[in-house]
C-alpha atoms as a PDB file:
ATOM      1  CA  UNK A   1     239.713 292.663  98.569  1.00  0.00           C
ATOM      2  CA  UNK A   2     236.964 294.530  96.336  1.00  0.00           C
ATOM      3  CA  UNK A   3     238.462 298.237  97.669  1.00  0.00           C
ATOM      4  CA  UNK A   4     242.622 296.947  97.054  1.00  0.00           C
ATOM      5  CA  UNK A   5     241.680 296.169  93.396  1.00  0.00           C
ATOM      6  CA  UNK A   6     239.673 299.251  92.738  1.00  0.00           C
ATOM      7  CA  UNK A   7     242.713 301.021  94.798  1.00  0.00           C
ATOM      8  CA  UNK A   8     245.059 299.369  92.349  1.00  0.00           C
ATOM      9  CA  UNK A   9     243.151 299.580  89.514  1.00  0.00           C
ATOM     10  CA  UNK A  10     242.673 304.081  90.155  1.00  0.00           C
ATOM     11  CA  UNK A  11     246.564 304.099  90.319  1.00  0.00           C
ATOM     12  CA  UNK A  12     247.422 302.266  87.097  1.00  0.00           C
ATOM     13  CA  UNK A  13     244.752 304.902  85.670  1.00  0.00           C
ATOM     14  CA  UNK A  14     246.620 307.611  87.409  1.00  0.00           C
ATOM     15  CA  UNK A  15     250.288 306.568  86.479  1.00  0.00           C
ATOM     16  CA  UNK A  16     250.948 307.986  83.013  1.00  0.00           C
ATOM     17  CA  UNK A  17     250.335 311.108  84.713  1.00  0.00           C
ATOM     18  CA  UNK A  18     252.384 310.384  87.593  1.00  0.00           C
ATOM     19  CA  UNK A  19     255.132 309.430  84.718  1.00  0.00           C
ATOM     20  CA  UNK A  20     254.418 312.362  82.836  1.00  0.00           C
ATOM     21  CA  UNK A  21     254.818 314.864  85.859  1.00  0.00           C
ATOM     22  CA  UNK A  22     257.032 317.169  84.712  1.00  0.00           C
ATOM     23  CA  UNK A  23     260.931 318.082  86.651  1.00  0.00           C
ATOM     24  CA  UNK A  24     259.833 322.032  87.456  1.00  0.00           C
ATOM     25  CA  UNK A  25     263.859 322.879  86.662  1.00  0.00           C
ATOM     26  CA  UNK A  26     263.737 320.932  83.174  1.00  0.00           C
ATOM     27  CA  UNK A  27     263.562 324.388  81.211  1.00  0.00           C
ATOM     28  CA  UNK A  28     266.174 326.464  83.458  1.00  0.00           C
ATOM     29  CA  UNK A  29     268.835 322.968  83.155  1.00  0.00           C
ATOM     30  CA  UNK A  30     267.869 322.883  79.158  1.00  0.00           C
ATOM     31  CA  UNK A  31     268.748 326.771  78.707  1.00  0.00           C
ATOM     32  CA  UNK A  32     271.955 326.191  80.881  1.00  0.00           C
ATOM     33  CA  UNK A  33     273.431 324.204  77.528  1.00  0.00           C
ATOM     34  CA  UNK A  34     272.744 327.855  75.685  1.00  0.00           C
ATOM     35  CA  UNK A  35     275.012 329.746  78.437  1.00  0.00           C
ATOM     36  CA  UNK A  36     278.388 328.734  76.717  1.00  0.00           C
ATOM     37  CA  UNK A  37     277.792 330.876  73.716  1.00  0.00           C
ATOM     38  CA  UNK A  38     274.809 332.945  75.111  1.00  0.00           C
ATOM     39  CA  UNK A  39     275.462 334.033  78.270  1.00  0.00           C
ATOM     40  CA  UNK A  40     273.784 332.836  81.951  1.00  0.00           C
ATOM     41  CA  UNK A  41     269.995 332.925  81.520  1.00  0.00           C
ATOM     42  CA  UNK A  42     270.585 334.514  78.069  1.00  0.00           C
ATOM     43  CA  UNK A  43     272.489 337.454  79.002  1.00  0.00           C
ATOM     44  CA  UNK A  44     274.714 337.236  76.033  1.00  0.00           C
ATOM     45  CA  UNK A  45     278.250 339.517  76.332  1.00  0.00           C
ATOM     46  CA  UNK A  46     280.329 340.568  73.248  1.00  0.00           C
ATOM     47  CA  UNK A  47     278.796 340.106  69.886  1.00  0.00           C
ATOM     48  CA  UNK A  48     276.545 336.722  70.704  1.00  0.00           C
ATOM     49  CA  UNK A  49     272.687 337.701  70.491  1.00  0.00           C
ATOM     50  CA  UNK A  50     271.387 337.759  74.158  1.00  0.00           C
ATOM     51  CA  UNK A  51     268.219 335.587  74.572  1.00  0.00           C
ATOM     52  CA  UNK A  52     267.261 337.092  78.058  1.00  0.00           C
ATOM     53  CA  UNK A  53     263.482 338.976  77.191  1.00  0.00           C
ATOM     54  CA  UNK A  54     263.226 337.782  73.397  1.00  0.00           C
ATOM     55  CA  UNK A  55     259.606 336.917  72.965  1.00  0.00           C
ATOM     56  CA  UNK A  56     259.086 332.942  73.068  1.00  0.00           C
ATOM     57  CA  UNK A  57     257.558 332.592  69.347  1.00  0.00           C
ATOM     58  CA  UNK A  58     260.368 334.418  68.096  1.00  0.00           C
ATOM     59  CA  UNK A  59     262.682 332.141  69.584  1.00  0.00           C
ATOM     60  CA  UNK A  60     260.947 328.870  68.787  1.00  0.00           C
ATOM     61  CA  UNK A  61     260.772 330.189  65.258  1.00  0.00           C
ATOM     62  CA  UNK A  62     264.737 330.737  64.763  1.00  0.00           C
ATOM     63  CA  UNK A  63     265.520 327.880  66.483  1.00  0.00           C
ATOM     64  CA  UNK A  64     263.134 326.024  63.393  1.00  0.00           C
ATOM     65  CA  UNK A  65     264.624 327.912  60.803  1.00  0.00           C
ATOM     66  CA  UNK A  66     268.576 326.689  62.371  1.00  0.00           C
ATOM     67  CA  UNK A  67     266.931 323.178  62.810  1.00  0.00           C
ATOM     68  CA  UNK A  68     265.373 323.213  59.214  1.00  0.00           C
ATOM     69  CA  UNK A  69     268.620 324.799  57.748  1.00  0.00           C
ATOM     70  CA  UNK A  70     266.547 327.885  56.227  1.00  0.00           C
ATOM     71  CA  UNK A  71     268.914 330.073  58.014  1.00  0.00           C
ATOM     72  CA  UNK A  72     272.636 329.844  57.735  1.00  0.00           C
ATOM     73  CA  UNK A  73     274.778 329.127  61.443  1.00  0.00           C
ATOM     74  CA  UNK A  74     278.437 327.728  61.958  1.00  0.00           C
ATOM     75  CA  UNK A  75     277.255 325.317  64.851  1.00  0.00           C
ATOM     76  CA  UNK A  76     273.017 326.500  65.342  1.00  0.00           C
ATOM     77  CA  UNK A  77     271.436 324.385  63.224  1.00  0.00           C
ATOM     78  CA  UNK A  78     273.389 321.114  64.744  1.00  0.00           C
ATOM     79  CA  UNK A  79     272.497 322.144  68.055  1.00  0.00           C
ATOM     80  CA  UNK A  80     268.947 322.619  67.454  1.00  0.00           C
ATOM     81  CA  UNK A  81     268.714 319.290  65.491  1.00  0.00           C
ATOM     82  CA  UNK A  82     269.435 318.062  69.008  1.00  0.00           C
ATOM     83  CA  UNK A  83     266.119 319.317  70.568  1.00  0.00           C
ATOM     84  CA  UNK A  84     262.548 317.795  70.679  1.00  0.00           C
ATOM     85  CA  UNK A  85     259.938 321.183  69.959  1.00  0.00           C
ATOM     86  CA  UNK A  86     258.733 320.506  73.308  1.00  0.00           C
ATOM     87  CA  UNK A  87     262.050 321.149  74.416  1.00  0.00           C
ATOM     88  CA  UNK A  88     262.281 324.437  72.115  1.00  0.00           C
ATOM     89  CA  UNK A  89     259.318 325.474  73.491  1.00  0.00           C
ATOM     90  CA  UNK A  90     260.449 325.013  77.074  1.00  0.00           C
ATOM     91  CA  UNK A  91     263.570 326.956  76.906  1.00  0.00           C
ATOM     92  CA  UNK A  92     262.317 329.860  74.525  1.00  0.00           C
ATOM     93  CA  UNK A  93     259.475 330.216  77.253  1.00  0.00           C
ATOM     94  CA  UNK A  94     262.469 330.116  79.694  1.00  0.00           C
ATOM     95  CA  UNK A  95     264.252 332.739  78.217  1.00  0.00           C
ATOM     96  CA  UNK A  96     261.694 334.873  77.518  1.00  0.00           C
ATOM     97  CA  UNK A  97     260.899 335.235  80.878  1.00  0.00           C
ATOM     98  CA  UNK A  98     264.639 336.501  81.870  1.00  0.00           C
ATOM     99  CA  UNK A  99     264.516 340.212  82.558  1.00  0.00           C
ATOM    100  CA  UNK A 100     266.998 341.944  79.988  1.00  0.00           C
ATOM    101  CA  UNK A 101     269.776 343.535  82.018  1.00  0.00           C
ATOM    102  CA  UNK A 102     272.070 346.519  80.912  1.00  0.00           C
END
């Protein structure tokens, strides 16, 4: 009976990180909202900035500035309102790590 409760009582210590186990797609499935405008896995066509290979930090830091309203967008800085930094910082590292194709 001793070794069940100690059993029990290592996985209730072990659960919030159990809970907290992140999905390994979350990033790729958060960027694939972006692909409408900015292209699959940020390779943007036309006149739409691609995201593919843009360094994380600079990413994270527009995507404050549209969330913040320091810099002007048509639809940006609602869509960025929309996302926790954690988030942000999930899909800029994401991006950055597409390779930029010509």
């Amino acid at each position: 009976m001793q070794t069940l409760i100690s059993a029990l009582a290592l996985a209730a210590a072990c659960a919030p990180g159990l809970a907290s186990a992140q999905d390994p797609n979350l990033a790729r499935n958060l960027a694939a909202t972006c692909a409408s405008c900015h292209g699959t896995n940020g390779q943007a066509r036309g006149e739409m900035k691609t995201l593919a290979g843009v360094p994380a930090d600079k990413i994270i830091s527009m995507v404050a500035a549209y969330k913040s309203g320091a810099l002007p967008a048509t639809i940006m800085h609602q869509i960025a309102r929309g996302y926790t930094d954690e988030q942000i910082r999930l899909v800029a590292a994401f991006f950055a790590a597409q390779p930029v194709k010509k």
